[in-house]
Protein backbone atom coordinates (compact mmCIF):
# COMPACT_ATOMS: atom_id res chain seq x y z
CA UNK A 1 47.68 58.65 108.97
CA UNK A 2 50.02 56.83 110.81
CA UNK A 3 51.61 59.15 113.97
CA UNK A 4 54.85 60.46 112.89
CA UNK A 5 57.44 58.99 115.38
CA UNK A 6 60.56 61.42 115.00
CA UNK A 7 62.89 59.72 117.34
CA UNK A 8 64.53 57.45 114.59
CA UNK A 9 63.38 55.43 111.26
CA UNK A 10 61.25 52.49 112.62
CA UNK A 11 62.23 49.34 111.25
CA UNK A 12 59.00 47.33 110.93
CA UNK A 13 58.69 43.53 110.10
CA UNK A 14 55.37 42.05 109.01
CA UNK A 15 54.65 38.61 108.53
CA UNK A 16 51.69 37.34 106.83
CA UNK A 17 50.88 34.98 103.43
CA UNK A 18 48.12 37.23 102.29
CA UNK A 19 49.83 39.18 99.66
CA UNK A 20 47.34 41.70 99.20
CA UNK A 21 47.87 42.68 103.01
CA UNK A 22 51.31 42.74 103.17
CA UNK A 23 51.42 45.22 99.97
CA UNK A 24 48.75 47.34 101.99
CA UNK A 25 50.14 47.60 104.70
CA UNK A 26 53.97 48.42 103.13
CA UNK A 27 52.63 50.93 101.32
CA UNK A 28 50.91 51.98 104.42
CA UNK A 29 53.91 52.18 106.83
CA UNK A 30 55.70 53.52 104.45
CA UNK A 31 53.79 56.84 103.41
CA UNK A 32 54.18 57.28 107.52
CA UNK A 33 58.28 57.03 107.53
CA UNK A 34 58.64 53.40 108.46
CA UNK A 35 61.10 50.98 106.82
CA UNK A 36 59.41 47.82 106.36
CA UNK A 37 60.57 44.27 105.32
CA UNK A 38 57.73 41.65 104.89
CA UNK A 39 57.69 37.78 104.95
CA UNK A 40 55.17 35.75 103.71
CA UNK A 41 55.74 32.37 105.59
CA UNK A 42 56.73 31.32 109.22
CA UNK A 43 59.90 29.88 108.93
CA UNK A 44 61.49 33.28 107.01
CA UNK A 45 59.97 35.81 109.44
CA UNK A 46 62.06 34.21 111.88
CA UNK A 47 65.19 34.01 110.57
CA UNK A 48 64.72 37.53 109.27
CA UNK A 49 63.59 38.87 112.70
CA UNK A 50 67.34 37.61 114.23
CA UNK A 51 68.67 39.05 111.13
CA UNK A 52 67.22 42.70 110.87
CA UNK A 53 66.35 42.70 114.74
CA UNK A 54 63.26 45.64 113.44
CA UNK A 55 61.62 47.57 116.21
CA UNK A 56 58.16 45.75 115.68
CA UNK A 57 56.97 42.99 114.72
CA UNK A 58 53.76 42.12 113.03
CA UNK A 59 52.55 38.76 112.94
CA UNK A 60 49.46 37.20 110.87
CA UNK A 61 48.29 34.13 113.00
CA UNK A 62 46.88 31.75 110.31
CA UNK A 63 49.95 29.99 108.63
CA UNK A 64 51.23 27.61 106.98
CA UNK A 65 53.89 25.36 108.99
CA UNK A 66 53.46 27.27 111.87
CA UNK A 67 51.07 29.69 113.12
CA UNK A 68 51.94 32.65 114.85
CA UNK A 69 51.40 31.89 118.27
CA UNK A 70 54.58 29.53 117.98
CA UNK A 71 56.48 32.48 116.04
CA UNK A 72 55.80 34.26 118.97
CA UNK A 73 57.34 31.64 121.02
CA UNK A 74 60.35 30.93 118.99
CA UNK A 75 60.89 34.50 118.40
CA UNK A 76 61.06 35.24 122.73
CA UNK A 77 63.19 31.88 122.61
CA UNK A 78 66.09 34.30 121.45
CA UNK A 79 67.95 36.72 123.09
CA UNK A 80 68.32 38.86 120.34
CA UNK A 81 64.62 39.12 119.66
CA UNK A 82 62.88 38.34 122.64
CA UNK A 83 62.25 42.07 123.21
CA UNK A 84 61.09 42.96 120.35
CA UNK A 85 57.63 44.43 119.92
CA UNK A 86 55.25 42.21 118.89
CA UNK A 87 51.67 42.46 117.62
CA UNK A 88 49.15 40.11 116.26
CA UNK A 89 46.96 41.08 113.27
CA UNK A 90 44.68 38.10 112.58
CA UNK A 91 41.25 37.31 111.20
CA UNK A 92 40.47 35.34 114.33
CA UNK A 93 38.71 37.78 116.28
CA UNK A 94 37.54 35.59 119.64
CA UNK A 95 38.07 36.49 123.01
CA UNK A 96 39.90 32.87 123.46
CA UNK A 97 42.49 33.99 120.49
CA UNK A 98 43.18 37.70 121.88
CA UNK A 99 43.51 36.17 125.48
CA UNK A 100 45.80 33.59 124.27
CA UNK A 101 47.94 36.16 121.71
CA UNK A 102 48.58 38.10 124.96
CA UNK A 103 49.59 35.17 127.23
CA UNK A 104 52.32 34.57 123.95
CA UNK A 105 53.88 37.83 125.40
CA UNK A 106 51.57 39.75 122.28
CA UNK A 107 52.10 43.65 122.99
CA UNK A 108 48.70 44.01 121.35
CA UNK A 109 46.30 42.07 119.39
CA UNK A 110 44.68 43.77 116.07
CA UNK A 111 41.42 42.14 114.25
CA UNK A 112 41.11 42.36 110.15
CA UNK A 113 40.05 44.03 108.74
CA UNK A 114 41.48 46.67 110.66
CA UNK A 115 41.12 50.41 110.81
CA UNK A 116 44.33 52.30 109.71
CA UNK A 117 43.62 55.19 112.68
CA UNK A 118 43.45 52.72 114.97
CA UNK A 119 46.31 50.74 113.77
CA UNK A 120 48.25 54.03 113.92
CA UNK A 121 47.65 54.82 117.19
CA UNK A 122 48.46 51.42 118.48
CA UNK A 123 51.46 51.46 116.98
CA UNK A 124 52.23 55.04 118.20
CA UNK A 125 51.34 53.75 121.98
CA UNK A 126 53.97 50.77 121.45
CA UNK A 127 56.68 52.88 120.19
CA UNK A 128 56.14 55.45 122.83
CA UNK A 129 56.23 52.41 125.65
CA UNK A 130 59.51 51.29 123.96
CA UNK A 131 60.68 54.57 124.11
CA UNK A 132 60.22 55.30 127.68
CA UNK A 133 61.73 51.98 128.78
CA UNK A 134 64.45 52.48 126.52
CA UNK A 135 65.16 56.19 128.32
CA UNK A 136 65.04 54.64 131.70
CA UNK A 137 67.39 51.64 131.07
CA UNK A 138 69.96 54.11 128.95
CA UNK A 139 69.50 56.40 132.17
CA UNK A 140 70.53 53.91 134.70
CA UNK A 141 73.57 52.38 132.84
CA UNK A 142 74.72 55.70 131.60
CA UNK A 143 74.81 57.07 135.69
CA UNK A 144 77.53 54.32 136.17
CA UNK A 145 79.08 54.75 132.60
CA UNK A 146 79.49 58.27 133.33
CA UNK A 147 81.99 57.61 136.19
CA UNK A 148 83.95 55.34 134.15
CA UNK A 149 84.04 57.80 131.49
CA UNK A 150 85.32 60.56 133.25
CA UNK A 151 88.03 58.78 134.92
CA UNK A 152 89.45 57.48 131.58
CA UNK A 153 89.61 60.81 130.07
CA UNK A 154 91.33 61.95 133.43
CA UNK A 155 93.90 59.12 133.14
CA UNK A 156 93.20 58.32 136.30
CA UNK A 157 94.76 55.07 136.85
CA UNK A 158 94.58 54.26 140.16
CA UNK A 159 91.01 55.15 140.95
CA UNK A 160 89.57 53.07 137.91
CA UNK A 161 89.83 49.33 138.79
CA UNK A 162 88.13 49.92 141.85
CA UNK A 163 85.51 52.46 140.64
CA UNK A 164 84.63 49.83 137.41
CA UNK A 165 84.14 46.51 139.94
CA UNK A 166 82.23 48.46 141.94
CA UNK A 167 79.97 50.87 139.73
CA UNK A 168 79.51 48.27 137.28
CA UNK A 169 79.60 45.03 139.76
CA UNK A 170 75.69 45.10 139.81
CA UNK A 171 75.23 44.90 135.97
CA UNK A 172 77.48 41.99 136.12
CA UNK A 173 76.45 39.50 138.65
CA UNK A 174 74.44 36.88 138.49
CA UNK A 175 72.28 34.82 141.28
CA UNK A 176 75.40 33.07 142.55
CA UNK A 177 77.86 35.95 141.85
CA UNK A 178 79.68 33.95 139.69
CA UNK A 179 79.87 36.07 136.99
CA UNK A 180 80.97 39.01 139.03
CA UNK A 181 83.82 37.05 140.86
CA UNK A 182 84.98 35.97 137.26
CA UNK A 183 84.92 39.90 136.16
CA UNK A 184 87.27 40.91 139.37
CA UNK A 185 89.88 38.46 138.31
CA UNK A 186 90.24 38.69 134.93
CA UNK A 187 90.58 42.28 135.13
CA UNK A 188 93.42 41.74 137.63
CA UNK A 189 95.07 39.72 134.93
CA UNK A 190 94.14 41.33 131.66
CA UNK A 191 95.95 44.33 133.27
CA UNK A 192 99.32 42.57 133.88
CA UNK A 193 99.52 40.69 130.31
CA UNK A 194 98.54 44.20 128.88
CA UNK A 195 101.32 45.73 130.59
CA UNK A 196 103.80 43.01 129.89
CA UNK A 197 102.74 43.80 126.35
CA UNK A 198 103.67 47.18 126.65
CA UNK A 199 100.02 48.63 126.98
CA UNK A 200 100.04 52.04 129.46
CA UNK A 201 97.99 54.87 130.08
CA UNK A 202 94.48 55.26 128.30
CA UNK A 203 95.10 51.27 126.12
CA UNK A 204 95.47 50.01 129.60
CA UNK A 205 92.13 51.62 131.17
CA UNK A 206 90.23 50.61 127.77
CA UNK A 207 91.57 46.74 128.31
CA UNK A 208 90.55 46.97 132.02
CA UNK A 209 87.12 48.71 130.92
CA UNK A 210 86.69 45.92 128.34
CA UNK A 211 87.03 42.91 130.66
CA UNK A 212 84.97 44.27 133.38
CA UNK A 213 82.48 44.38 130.47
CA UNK A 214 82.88 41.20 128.20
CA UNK A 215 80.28 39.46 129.52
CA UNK A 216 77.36 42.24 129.88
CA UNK A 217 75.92 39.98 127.29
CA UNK A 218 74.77 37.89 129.62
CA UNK A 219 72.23 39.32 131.05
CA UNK A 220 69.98 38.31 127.97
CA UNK A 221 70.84 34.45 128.28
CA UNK A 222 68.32 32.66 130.38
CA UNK A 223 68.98 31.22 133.80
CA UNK A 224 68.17 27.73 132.52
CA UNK A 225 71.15 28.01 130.66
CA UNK A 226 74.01 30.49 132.80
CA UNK A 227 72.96 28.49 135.97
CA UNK A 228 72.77 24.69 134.20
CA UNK A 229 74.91 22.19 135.97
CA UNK A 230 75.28 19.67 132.88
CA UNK A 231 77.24 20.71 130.06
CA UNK A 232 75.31 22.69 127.83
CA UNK A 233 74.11 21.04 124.22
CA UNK A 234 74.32 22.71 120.92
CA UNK A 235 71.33 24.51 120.99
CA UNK A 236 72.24 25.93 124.28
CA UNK A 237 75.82 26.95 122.84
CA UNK A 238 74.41 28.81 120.01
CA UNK A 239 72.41 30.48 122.50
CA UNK A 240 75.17 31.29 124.69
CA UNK A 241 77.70 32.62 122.01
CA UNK A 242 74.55 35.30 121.07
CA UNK A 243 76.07 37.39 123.69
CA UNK A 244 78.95 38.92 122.30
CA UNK A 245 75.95 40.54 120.00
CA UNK A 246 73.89 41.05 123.08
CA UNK A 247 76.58 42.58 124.70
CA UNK A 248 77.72 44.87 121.33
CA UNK A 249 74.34 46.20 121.12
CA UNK A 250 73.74 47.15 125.01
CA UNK A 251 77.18 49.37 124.59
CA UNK A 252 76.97 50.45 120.42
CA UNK A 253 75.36 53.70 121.89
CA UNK A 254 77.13 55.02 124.94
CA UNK A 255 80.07 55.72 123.30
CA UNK A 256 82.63 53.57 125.36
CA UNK A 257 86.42 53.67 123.76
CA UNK A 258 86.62 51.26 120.82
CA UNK A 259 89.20 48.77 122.34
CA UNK A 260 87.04 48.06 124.94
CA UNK A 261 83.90 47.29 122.42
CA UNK A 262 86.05 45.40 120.50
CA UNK A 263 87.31 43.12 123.16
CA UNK A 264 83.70 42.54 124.28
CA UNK A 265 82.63 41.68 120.66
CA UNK A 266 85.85 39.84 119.83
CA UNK A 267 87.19 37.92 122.85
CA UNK A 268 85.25 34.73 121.31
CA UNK A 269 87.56 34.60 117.81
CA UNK A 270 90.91 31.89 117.61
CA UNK A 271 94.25 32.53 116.12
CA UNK A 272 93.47 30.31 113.57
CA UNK A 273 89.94 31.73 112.09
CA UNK A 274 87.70 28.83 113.97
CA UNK A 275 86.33 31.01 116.54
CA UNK A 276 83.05 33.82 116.88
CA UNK A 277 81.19 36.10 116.32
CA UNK A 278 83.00 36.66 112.88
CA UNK A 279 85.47 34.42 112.46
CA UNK A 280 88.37 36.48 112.63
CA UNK A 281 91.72 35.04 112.60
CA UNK A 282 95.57 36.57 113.20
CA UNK A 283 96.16 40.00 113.57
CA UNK A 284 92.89 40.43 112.11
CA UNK A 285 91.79 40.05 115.05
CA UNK A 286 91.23 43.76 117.71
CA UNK A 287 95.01 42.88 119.91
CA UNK A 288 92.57 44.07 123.14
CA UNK A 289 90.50 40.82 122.21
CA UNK A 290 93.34 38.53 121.66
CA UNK A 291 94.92 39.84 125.26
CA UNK A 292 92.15 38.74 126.84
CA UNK A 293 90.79 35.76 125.26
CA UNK A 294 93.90 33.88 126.90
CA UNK A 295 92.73 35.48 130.31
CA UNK A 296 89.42 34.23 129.96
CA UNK A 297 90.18 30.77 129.46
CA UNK A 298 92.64 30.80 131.62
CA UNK A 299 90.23 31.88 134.39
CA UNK A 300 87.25 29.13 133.22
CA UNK A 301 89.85 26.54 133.42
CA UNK A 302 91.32 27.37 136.85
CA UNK A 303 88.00 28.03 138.40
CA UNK A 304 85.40 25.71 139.49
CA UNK A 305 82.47 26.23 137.52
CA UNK A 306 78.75 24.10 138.23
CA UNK A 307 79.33 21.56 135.91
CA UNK A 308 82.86 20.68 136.83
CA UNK A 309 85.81 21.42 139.28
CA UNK A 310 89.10 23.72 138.58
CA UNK A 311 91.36 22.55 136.55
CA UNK A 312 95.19 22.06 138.24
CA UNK A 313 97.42 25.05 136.99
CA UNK A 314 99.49 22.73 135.42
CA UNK A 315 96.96 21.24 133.23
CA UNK A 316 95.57 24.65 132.60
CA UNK A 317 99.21 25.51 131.39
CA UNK A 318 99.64 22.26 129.44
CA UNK A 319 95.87 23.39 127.10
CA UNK A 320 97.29 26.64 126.75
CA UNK A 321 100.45 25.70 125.31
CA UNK A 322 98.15 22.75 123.29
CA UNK A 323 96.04 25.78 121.75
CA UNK A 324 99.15 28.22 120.81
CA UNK A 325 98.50 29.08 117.26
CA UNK A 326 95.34 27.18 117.34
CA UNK A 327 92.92 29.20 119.63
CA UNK A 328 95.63 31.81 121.04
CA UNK A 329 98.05 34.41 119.66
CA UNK A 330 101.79 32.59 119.78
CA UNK A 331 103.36 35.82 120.96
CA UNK A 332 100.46 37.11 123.55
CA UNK A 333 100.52 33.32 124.94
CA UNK A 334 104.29 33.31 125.47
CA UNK A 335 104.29 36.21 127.43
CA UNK A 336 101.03 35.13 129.25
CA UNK A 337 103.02 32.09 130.36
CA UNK A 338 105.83 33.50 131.47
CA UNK A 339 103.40 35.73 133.61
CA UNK A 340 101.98 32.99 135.03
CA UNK A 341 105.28 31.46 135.94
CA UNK A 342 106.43 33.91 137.96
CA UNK A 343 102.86 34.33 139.63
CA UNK A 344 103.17 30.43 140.41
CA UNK A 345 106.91 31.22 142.05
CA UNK A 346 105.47 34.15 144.38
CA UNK A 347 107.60 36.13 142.27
């Protein structure tokens, strides 16, 4: 028997073109309490893997198409599965295979036919390894989340900009501080078009929470990609707009106000439908997220970034009139522009 695991329903995702196995070992994880979804060729597995995200992955290596050392690789290719579990249950039982299903990034390496004990146990020792990293990751974050917290629910106005840059400043930044530079400013902003939209009190904290956090996402994008200096291609985009997702899923449990989720999985959609992760479009769209897309572009354009130089305000003003009712809400831009008027006049 499989070790019962009473933390949550494990998701499990096997992919193999043996039939006979993967009805084995369904009926097998399933007796124990496991969900289980199977595959039976490369190319599915995958897609299903960014689709289900399961909490294990188990991976014949003789296929057709593609075997699964490169399902390894294309799976730890994306951030949204690249942490995901992974073992290897194969009929190739050499010590050149095992060493090389571990240098994949394997978690471990199981020969057929295999021996349900000791399948359970190594299963057991990779949940309770996820488990414990899990713990110590939700432990750190939630020490600075806890802060935040308690000063929203105390209203405390003028405490919380400061106490999110600088509690939160070290989830944020990146190598060159970039991103961290970016978070300081937009806040700034996102706080003076909120109130200019008549946001006060707790809406106002939850906007300011939300733009500190809107781009905690990307600490799951590669370097190769945050740091490139050439404009990014459209592989790299896709791989860059994952983390709005990224970012949902590092927050979905430590209960942060809903505004300020929303604006961190939202602040990608346009006015007009075109944008992502869901294509929202009017007032369809969380008002939190369509205060601060505006600030966020607004902040890319005027600042320098590696693979160009700041744009001139006036150009910057000239796209965001260009993408009112396009990209941005008509009445949030207005009143974004006449902010940024009066900024321009030292007023």
């Amino acid at each position: 028997m499989l070790a019962n695991v009473k933390t949550k329903t494990r998701t499990i995702l096997i992919i193999d073109d043996e039939f006979k196995i993967l009805l084995g070992l369904r009926a097998l994880l399933e007796r124990n309490g496991f969900k289980v979804i199977t595959c039976e060729d490369s190319l599915s597995g995958i897609k299903t893997a960014a689709e289900s995200l399961p909490d294990l992955i188990i991976c014949d290596i003789m296929l057709p198409l593609m075997n699964g050392f490169k399902i390894r690789e294309k799976i730890s290719e994306n951030p949204l599965t690249k942490d995901i579990p992974f073992l290897f249950l194969s009929a190739r039982a050499s010590k050149a295979d095992k060493i090389n299903g571990f240098a994949a990034g394997a978690d471990d390496y199981i020969t057929k036919p295999f021996d349900p004990q000791e399948l359970a146990a190594r299963i057991h020792a990779i949940f309770h390894r996820q488990d414990l990293n899990n713990q110590d990751a939700a432990r750190k974050i939630n020490q600075q989340i806890e802060i935040i917290q308690a000063e929203i629910s105390n209203n405390i106005s003028h405490k919380l900009q400061s106490k999110l840059q600088n509690s939160m400043a070290q989830l944020l930044s990146r190598r060159d501080n970039e991103t961290e530079e970016h978070a300081r400013r937009v806040i700034i902003l996102s706080e003076s078009l909120a109130r200019a939209l008549g946001k006060e009190g707790q809406a106002l904290e939850h906007i300011r929470l939300g733009a500190l956090l809107h781009d905690i996402g990307m600490v799951g994008i590669s370097d190769d990609i945050l740091l490139s200096t050439s404009i990014l291609t459209d592989e790299e985009r896709k791989v860059m707009m994952t983390h709005v997702a990224l970012g949902k899923k590092i927050l979905d449990p430590l209960g942060l106000p809903l505004a300020a989720l929303e604006l961190v999985y939202h602040h990608h959609e346009h006015w007009d439908g075109s944008g992502y992760p869901d294509g929202l479009a009017g007032k369809d769209i969380p008002l939190a997220a369509r205060i601060f897309a505006i600030v966020d572009v607004w902040d890319a354009l005027t600042s320098d970034r590696t693979y160009r130089k700041a744009w001139s305000e006036e150009k910057a003003i000239a796209y965001i009139k260009e993408q009112t009712g396009k990209h941005f809400d008509p009445y949030i831009a207005e009143k974004f522009l006449y902010i940024v008027h009066f900024k321009s006049k030292g007023r």
